[in-house]
PDB file of N, CA and C in Angstrom:
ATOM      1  N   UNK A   1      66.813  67.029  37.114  1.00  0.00           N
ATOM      2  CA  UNK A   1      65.943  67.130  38.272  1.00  0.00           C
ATOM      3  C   UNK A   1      64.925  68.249  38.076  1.00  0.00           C
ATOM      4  N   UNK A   2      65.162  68.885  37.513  1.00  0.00           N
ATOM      5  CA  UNK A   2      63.953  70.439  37.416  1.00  0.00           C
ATOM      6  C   UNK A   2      63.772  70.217  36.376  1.00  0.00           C
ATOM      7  N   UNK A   3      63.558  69.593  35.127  1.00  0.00           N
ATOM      8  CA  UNK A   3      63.195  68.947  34.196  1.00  0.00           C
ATOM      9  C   UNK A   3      61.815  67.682  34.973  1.00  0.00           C
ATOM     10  N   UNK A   4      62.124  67.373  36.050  1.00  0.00           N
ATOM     11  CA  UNK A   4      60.778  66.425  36.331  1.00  0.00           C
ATOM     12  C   UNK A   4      60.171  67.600  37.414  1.00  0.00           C
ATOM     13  N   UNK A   5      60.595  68.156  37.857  1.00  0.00           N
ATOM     14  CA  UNK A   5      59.534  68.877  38.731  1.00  0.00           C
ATOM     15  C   UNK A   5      58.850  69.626  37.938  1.00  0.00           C
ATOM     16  N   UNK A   6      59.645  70.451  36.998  1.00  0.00           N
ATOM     17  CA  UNK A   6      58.695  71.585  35.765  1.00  0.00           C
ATOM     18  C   UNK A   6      57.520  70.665  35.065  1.00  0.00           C
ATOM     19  N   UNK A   7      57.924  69.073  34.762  1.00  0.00           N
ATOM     20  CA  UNK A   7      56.924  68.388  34.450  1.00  0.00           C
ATOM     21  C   UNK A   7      55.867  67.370  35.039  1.00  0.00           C
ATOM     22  N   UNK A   8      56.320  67.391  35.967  1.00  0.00           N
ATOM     23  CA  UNK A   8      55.017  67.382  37.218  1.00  0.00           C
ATOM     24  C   UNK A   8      53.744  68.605  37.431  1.00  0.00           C
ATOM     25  N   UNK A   9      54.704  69.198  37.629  1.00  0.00           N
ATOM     26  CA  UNK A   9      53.839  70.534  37.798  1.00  0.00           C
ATOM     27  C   UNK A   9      53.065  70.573  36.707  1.00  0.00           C
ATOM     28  N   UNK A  10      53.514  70.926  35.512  1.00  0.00           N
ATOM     29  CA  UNK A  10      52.880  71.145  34.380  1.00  0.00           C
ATOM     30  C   UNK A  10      51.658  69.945  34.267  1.00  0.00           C
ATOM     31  N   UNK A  11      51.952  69.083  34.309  1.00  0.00           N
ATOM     32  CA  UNK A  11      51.034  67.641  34.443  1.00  0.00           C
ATOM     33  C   UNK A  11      49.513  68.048  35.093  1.00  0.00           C
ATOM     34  N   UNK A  12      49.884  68.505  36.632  1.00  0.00           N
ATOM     35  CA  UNK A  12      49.419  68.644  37.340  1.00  0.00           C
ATOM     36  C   UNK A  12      48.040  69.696  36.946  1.00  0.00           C
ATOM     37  N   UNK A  13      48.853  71.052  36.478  1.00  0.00           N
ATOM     38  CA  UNK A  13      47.770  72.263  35.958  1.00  0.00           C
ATOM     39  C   UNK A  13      46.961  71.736  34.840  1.00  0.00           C
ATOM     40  N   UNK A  14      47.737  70.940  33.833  1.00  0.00           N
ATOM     41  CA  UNK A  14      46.706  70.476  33.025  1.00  0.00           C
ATOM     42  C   UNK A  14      45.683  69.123  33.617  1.00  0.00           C
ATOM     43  N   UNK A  15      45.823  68.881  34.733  1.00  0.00           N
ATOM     44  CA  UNK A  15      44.682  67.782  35.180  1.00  0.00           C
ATOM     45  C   UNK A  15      44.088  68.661  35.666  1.00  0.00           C
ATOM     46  N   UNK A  16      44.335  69.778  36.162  1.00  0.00           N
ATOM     47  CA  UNK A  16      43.383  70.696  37.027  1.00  0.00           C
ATOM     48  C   UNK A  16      42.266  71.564  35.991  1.00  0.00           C
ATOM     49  N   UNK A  17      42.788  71.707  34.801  1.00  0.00           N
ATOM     50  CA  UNK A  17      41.847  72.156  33.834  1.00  0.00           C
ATOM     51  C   UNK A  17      41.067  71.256  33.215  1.00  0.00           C
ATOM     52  N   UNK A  18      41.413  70.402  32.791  1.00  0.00           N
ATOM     53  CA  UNK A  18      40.458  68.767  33.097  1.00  0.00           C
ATOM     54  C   UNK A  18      39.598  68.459  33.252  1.00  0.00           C
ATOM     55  N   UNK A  19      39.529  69.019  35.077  1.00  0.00           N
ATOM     56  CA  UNK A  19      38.722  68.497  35.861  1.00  0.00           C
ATOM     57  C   UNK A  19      37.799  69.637  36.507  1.00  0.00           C
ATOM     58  N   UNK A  20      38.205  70.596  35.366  1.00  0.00           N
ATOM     59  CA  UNK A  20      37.289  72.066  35.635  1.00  0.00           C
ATOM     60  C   UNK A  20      35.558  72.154  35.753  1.00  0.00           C
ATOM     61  N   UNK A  21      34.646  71.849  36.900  1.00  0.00           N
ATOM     62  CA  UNK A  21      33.616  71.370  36.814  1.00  0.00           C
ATOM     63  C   UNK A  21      32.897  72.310  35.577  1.00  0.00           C
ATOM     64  N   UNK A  22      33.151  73.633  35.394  1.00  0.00           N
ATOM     65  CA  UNK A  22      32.330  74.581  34.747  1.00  0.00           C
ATOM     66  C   UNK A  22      32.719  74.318  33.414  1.00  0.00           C
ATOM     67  N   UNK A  23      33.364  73.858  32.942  1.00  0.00           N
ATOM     68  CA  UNK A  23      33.923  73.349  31.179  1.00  0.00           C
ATOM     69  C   UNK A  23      32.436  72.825  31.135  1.00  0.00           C
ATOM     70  N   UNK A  24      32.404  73.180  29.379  1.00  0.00           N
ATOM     71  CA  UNK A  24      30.966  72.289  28.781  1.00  0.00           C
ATOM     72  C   UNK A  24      31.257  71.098  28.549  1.00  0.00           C
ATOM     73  N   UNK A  25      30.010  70.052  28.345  1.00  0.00           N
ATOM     74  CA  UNK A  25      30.358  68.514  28.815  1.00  0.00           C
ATOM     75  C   UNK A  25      30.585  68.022  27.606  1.00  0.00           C
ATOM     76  N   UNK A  26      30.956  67.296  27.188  1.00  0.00           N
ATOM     77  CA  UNK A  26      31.148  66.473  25.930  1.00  0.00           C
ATOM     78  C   UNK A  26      29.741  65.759  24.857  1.00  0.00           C
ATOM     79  N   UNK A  27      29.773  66.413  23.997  1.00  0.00           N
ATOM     80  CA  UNK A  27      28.625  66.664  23.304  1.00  0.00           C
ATOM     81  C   UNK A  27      27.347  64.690  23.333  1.00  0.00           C
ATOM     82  N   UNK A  28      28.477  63.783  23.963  1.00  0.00           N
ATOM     83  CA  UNK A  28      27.476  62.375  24.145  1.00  0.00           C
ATOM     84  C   UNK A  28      27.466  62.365  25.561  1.00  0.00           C
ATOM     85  N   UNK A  29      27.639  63.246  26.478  1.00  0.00           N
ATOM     86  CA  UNK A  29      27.779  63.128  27.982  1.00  0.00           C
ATOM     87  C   UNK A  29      26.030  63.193  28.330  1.00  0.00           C
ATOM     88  N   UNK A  30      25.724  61.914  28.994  1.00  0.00           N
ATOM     89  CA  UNK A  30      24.110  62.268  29.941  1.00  0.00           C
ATOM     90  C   UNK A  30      24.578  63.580  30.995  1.00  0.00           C
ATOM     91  N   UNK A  31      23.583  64.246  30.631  1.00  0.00           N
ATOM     92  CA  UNK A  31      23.891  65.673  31.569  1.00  0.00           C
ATOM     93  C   UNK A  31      22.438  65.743  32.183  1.00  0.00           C
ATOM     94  N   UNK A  32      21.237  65.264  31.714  1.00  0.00           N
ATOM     95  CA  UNK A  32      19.892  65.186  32.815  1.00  0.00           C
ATOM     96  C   UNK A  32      19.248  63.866  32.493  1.00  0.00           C
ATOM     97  N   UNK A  33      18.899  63.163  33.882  1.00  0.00           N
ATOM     98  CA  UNK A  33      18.102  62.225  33.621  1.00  0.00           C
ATOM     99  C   UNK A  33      16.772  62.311  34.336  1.00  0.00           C
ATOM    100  N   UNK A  34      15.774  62.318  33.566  1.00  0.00           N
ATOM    101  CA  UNK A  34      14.265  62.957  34.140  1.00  0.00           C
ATOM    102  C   UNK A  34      13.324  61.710  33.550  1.00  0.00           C
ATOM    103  N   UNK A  35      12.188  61.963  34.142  1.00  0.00           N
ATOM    104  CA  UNK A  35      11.078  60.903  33.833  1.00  0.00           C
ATOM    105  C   UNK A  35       9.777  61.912  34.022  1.00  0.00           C
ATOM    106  N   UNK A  36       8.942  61.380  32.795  1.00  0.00           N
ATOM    107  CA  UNK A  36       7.795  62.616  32.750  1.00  0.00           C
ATOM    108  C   UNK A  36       6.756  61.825  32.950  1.00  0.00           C
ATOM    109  N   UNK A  37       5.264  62.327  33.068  1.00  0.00           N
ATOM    110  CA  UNK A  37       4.141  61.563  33.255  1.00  0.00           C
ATOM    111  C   UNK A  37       3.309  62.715  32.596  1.00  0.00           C
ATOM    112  N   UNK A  38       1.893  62.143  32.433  1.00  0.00           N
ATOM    113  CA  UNK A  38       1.316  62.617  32.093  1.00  0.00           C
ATOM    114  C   UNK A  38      -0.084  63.096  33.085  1.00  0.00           C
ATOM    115  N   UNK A  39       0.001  62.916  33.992  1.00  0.00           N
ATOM    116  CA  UNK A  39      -0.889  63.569  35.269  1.00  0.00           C
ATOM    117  C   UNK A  39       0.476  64.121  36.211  1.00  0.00           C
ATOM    118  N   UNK A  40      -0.391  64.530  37.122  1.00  0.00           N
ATOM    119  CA  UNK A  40       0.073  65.925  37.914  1.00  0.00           C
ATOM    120  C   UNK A  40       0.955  65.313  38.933  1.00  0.00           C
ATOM    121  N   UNK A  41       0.818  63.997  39.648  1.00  0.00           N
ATOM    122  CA  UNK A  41       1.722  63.511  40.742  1.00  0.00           C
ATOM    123  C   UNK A  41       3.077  62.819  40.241  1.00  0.00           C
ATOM    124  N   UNK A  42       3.721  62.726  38.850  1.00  0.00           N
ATOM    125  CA  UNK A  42       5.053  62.182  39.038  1.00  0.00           C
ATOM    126  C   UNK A  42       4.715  60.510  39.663  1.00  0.00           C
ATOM    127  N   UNK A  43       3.648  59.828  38.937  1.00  0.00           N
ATOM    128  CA  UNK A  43       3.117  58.374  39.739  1.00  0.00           C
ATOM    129  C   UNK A  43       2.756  58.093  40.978  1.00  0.00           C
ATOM    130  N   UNK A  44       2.614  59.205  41.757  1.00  0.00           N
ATOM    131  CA  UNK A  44       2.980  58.655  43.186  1.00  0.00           C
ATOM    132  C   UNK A  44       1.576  58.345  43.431  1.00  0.00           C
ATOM    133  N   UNK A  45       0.537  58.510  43.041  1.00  0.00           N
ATOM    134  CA  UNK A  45      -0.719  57.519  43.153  1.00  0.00           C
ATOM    135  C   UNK A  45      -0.408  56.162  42.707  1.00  0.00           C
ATOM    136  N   UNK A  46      -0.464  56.310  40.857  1.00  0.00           N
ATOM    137  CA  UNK A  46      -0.493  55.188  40.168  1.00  0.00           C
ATOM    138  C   UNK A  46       0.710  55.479  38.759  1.00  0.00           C
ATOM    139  N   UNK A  47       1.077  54.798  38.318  1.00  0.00           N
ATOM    140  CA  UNK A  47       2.279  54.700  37.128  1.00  0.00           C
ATOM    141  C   UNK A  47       1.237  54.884  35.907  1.00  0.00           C
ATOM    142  N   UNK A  48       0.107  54.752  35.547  1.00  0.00           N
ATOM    143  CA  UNK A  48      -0.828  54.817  34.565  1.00  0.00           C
ATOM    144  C   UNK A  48      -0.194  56.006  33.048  1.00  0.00           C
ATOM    145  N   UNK A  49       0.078  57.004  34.273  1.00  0.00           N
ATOM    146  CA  UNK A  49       0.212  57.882  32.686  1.00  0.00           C
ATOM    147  C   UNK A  49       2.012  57.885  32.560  1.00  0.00           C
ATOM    148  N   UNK A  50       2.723  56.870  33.136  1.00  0.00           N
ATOM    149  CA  UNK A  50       4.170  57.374  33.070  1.00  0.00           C
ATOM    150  C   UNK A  50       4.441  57.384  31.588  1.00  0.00           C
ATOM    151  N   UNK A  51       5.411  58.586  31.013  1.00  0.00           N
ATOM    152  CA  UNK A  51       5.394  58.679  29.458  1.00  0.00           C
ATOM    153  C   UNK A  51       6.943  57.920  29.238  1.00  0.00           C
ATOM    154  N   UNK A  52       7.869  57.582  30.178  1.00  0.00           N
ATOM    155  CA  UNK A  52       9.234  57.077  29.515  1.00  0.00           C
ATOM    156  C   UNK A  52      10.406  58.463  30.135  1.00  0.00           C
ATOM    157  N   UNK A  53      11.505  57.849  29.719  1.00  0.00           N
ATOM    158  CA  UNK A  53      12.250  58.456  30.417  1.00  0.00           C
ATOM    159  C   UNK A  53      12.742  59.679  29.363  1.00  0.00           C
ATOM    160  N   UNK A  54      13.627  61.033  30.248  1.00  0.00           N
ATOM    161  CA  UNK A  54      13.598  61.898  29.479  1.00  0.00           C
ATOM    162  C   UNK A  54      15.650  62.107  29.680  1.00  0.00           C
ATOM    163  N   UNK A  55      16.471  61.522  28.644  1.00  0.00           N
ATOM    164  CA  UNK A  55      17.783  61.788  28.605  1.00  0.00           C
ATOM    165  C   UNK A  55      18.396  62.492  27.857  1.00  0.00           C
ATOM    166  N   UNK A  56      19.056  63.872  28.069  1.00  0.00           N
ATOM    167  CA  UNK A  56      19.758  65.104  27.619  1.00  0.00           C
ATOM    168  C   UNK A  56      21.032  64.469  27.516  1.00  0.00           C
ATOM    169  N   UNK A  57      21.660  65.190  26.684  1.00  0.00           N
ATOM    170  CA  UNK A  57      22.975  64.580  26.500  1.00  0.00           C
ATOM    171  C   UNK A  57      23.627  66.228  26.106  1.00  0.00           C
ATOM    172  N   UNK A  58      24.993  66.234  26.472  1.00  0.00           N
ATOM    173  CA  UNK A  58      25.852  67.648  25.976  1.00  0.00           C
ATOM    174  C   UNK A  58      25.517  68.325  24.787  1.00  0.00           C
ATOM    175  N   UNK A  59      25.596  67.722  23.819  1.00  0.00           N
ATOM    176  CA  UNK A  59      25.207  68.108  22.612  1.00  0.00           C
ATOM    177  C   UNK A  59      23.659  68.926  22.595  1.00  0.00           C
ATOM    178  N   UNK A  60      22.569  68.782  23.605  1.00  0.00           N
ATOM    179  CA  UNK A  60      21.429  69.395  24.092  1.00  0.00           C
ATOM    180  C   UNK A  60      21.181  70.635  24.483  1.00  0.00           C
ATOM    181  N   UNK A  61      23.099  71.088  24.942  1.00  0.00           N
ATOM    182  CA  UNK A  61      23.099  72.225  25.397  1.00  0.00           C
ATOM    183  C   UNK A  61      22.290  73.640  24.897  1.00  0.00           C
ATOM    184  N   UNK A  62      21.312  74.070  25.393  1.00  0.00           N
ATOM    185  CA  UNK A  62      21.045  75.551  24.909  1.00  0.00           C
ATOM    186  C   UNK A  62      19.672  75.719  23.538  1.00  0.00           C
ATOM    187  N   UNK A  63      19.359  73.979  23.612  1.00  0.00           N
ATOM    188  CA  UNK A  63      18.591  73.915  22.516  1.00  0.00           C
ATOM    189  C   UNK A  63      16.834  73.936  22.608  1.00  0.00           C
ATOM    190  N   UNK A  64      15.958  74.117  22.288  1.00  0.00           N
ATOM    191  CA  UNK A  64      14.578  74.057  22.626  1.00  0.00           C
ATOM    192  C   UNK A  64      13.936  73.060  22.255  1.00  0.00           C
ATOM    193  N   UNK A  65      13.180  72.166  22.500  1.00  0.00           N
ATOM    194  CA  UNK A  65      12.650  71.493  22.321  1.00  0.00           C
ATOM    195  C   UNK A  65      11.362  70.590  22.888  1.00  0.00           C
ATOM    196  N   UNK A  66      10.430  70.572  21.886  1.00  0.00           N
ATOM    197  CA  UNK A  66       8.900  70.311  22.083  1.00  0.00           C
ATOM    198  C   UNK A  66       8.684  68.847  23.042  1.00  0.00           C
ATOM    199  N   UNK A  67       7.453  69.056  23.938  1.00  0.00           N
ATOM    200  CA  UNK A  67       7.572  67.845  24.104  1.00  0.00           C
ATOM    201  C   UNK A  67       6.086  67.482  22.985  1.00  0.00           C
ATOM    202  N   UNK A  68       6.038  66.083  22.602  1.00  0.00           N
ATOM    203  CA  UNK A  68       4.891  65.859  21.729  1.00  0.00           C
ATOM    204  C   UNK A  68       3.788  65.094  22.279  1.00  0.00           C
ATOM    205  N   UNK A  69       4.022  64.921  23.813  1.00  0.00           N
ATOM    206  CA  UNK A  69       2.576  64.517  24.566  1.00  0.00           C
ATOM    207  C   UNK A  69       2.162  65.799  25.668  1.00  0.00           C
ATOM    208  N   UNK A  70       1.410  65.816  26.199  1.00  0.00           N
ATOM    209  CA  UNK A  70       0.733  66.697  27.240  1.00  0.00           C
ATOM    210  C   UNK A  70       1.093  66.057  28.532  1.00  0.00           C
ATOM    211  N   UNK A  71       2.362  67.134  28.865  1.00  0.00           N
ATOM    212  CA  UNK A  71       3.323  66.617  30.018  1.00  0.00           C
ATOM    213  C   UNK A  71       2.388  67.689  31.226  1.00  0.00           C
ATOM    214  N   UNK A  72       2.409  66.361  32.672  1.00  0.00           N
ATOM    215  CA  UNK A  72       1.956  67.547  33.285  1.00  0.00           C
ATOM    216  C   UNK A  72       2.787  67.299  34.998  1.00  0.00           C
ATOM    217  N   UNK A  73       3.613  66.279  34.951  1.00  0.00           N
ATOM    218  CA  UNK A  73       4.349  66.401  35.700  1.00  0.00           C
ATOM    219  C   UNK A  73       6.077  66.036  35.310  1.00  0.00           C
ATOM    220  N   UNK A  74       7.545  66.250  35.981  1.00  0.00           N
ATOM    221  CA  UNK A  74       8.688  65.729  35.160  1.00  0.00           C
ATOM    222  C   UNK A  74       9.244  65.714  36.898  1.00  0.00           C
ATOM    223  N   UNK A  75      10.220  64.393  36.783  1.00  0.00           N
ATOM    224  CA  UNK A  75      10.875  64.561  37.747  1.00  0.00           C
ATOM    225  C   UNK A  75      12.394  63.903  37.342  1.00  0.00           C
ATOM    226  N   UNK A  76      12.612  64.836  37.805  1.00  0.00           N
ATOM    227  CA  UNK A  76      14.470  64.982  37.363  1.00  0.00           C
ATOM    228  C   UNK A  76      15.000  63.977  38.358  1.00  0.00           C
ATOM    229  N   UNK A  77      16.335  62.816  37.760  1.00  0.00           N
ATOM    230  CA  UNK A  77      16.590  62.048  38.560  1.00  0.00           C
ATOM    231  C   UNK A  77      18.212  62.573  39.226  1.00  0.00           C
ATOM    232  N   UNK A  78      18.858  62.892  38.315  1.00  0.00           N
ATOM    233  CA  UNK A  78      20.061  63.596  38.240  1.00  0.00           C
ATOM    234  C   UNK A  78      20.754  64.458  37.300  1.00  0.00           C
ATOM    235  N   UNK A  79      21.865  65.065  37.454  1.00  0.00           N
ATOM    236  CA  UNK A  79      22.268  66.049  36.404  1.00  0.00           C
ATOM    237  C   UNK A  79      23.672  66.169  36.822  1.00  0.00           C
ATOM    238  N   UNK A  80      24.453  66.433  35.752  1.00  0.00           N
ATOM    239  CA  UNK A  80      26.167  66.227  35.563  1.00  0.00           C
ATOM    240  C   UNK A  80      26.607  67.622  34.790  1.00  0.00           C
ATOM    241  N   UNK A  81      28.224  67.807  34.842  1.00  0.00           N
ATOM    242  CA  UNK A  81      28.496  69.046  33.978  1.00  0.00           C
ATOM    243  C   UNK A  81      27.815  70.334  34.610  1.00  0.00           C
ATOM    244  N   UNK A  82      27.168  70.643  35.495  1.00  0.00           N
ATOM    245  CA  UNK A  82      26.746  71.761  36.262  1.00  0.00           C
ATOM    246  C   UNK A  82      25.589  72.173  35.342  1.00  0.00           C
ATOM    247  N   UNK A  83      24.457  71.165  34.512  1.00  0.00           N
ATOM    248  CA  UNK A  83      23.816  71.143  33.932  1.00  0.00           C
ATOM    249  C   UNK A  83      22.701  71.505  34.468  1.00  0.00           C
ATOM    250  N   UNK A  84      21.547  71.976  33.651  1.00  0.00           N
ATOM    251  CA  UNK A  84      19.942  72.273  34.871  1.00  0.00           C
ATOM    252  C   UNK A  84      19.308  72.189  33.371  1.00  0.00           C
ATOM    253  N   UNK A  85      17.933  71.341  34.012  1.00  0.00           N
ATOM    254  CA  UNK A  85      16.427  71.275  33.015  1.00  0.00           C
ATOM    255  C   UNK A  85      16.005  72.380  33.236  1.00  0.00           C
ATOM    256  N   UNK A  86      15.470  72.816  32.286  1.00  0.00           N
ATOM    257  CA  UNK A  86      14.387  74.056  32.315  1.00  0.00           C
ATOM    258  C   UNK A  86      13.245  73.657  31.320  1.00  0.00           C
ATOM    259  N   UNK A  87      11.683  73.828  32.227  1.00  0.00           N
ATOM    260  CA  UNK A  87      10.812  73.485  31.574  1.00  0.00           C
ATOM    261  C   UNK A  87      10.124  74.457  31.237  1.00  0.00           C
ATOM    262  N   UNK A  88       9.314  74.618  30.168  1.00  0.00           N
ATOM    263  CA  UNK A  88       8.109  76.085  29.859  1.00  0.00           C
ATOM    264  C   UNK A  88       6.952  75.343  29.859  1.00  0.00           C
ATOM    265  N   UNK A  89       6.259  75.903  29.789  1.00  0.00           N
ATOM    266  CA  UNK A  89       5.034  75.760  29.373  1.00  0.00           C
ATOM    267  C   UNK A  89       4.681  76.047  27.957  1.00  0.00           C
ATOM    268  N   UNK A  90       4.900  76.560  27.083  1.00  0.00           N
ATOM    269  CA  UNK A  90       4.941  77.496  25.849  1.00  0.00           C
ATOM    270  C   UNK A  90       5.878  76.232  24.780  1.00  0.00           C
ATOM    271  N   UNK A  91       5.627  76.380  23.663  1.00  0.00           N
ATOM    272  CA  UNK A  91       5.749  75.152  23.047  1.00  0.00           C
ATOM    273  C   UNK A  91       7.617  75.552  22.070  1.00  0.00           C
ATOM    274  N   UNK A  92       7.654  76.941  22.721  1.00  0.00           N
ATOM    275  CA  UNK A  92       8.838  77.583  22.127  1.00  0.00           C
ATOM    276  C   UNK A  92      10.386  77.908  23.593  1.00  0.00           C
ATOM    277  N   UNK A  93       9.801  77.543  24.675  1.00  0.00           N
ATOM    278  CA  UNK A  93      10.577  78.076  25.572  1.00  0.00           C
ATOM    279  C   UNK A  93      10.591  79.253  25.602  1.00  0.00           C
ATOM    280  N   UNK A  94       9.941  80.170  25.994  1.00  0.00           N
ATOM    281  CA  UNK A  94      10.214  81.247  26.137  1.00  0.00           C
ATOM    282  C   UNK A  94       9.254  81.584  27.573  1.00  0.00           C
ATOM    283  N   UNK A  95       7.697  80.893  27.365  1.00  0.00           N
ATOM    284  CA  UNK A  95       6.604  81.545  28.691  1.00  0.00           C
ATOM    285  C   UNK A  95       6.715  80.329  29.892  1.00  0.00           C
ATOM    286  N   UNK A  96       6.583  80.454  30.862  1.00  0.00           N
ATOM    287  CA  UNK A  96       6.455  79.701  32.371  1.00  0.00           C
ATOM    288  C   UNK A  96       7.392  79.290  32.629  1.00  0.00           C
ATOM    289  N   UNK A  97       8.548  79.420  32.585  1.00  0.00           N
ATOM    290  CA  UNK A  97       9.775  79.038  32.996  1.00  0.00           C
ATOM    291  C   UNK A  97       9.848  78.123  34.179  1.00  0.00           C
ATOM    292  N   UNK A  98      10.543  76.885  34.282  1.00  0.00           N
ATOM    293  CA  UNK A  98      10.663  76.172  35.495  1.00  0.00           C
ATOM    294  C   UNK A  98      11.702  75.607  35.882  1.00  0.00           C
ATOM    295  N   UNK A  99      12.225  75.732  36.916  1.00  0.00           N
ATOM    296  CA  UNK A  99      13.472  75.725  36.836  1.00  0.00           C
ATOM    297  C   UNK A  99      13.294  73.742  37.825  1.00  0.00           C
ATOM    298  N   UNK A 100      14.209  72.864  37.983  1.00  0.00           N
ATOM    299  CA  UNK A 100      13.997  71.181  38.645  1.00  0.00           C
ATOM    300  C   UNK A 100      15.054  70.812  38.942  1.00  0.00           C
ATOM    301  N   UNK A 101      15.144  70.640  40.225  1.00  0.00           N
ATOM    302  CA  UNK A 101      16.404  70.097  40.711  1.00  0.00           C
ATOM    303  C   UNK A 101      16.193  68.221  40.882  1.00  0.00           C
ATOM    304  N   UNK A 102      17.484  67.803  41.612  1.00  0.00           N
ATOM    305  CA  UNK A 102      16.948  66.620  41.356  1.00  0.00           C
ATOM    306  C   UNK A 102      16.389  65.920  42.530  1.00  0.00           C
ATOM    307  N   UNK A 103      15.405  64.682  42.078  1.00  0.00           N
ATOM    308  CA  UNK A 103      14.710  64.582  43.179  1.00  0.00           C
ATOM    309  C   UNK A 103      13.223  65.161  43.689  1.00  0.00           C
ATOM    310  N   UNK A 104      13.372  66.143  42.539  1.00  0.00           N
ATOM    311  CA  UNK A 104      12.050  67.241  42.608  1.00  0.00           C
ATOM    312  C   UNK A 104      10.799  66.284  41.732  1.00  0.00           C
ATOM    313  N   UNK A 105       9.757  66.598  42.080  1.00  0.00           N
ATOM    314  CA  UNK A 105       8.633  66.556  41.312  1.00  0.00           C
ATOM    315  C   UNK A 105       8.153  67.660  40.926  1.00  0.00           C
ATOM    316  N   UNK A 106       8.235  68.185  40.116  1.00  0.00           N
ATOM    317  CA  UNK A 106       7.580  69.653  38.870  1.00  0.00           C
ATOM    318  C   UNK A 106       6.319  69.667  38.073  1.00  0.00           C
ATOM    319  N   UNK A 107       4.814  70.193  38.779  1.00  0.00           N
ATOM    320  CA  UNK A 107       3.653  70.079  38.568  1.00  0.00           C
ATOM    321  C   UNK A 107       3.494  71.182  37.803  1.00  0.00           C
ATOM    322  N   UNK A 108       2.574  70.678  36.825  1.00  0.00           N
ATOM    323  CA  UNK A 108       1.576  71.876  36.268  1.00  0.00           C
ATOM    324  C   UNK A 108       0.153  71.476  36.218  1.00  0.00           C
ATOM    325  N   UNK A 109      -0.614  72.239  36.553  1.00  0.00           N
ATOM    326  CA  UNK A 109      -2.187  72.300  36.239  1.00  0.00           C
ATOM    327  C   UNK A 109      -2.742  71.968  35.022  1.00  0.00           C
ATOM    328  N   UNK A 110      -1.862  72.601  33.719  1.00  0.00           N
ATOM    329  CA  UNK A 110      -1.866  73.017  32.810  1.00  0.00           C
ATOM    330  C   UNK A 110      -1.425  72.166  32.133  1.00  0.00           C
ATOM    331  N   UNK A 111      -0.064  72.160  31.525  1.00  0.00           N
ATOM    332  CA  UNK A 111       0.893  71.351  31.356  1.00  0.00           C
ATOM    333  C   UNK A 111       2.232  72.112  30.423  1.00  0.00           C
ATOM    334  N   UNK A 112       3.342  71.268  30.295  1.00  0.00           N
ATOM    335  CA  UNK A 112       4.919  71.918  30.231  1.00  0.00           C
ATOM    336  C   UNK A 112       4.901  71.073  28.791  1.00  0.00           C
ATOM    337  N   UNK A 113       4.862  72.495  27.672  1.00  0.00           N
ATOM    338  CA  UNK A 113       4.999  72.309  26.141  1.00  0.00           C
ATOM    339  C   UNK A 113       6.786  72.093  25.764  1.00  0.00           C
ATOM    340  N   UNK A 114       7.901  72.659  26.637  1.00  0.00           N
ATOM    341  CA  UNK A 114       8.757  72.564  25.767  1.00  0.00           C
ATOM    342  C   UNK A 114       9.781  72.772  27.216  1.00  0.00           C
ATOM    343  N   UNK A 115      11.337  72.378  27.215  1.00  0.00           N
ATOM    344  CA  UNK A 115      12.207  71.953  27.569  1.00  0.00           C
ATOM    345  C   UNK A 115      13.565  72.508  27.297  1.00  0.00           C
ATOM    346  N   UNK A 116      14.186  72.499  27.488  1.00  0.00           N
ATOM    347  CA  UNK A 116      16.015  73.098  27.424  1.00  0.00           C
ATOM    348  C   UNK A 116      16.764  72.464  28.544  1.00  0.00           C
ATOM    349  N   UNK A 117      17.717  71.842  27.945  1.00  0.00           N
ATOM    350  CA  UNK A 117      19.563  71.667  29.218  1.00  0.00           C
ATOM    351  C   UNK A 117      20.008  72.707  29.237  1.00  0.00           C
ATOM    352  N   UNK A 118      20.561  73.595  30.202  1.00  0.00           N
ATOM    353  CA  UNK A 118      21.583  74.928  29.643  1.00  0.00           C
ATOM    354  C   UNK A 118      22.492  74.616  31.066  1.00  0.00           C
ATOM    355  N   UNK A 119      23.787  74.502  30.212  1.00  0.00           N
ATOM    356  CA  UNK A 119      25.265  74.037  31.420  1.00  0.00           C
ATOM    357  C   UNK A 119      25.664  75.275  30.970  1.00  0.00           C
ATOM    358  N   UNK A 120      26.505  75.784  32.011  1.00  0.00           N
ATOM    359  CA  UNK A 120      27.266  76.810  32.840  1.00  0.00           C
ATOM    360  C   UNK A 120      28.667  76.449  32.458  1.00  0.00           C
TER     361      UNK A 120
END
């Protein structure tokens, strides 16, 4: 009898670590799904400049990367793993930092050279 409760329990703590939202996600996990354009409204005039969709995956975590058209709006559709887009402007991540939740539309005048996932 305390042979199944000790292993219940035990069961139990290891589903609870599991299901630890702050663990990093599994390196093929979609962790952001965004869609970029290439004018300033995110389509909401016209779809003309939509560039395609933009999907991060775990393995993305912490990494920099260029975009290779002249992005000037991104709108994040969702995000998993306690994941967040971060956009720059700067073709290295480092200048204009932007932080996009989801649902957001994220404008620049200018436009957003480079990108990062970074999960928590």
């Amino acid at each position: 009898m305390h042979f199944a409760v000790a292993f219940t329990t035990l069961t139990a703590l290891a589903m609870g670590v599991a299901a630890d939202p702050h663990s990093k996600p599994p390196p093929n996990a979609n962790v952001i799904a965004a869609r970029i354009w290439g004018d300033s409204d995110c389509g909401a005039k016209n779809n003309n400049h939509n560039l395609g969709e933009l999907t991060l995956h775990g393995s993305d975590d912490g990494k920099c990367s260029k975009f290779s058209d002249e992005i000037k709006s991104v709108k994040q559709y969702d995000h998993d793993y306690n994941c967040k887009l971060v956009l720059y402007h700067d073709k290295n991540c480092k200048r204009g930092k932007k932080d996009i939740r989801d649902g957001q539309c994220r404008e620049t005048l200018r436009h957003f050279g480079s990108y990062k996932v970074e999960c928590k």
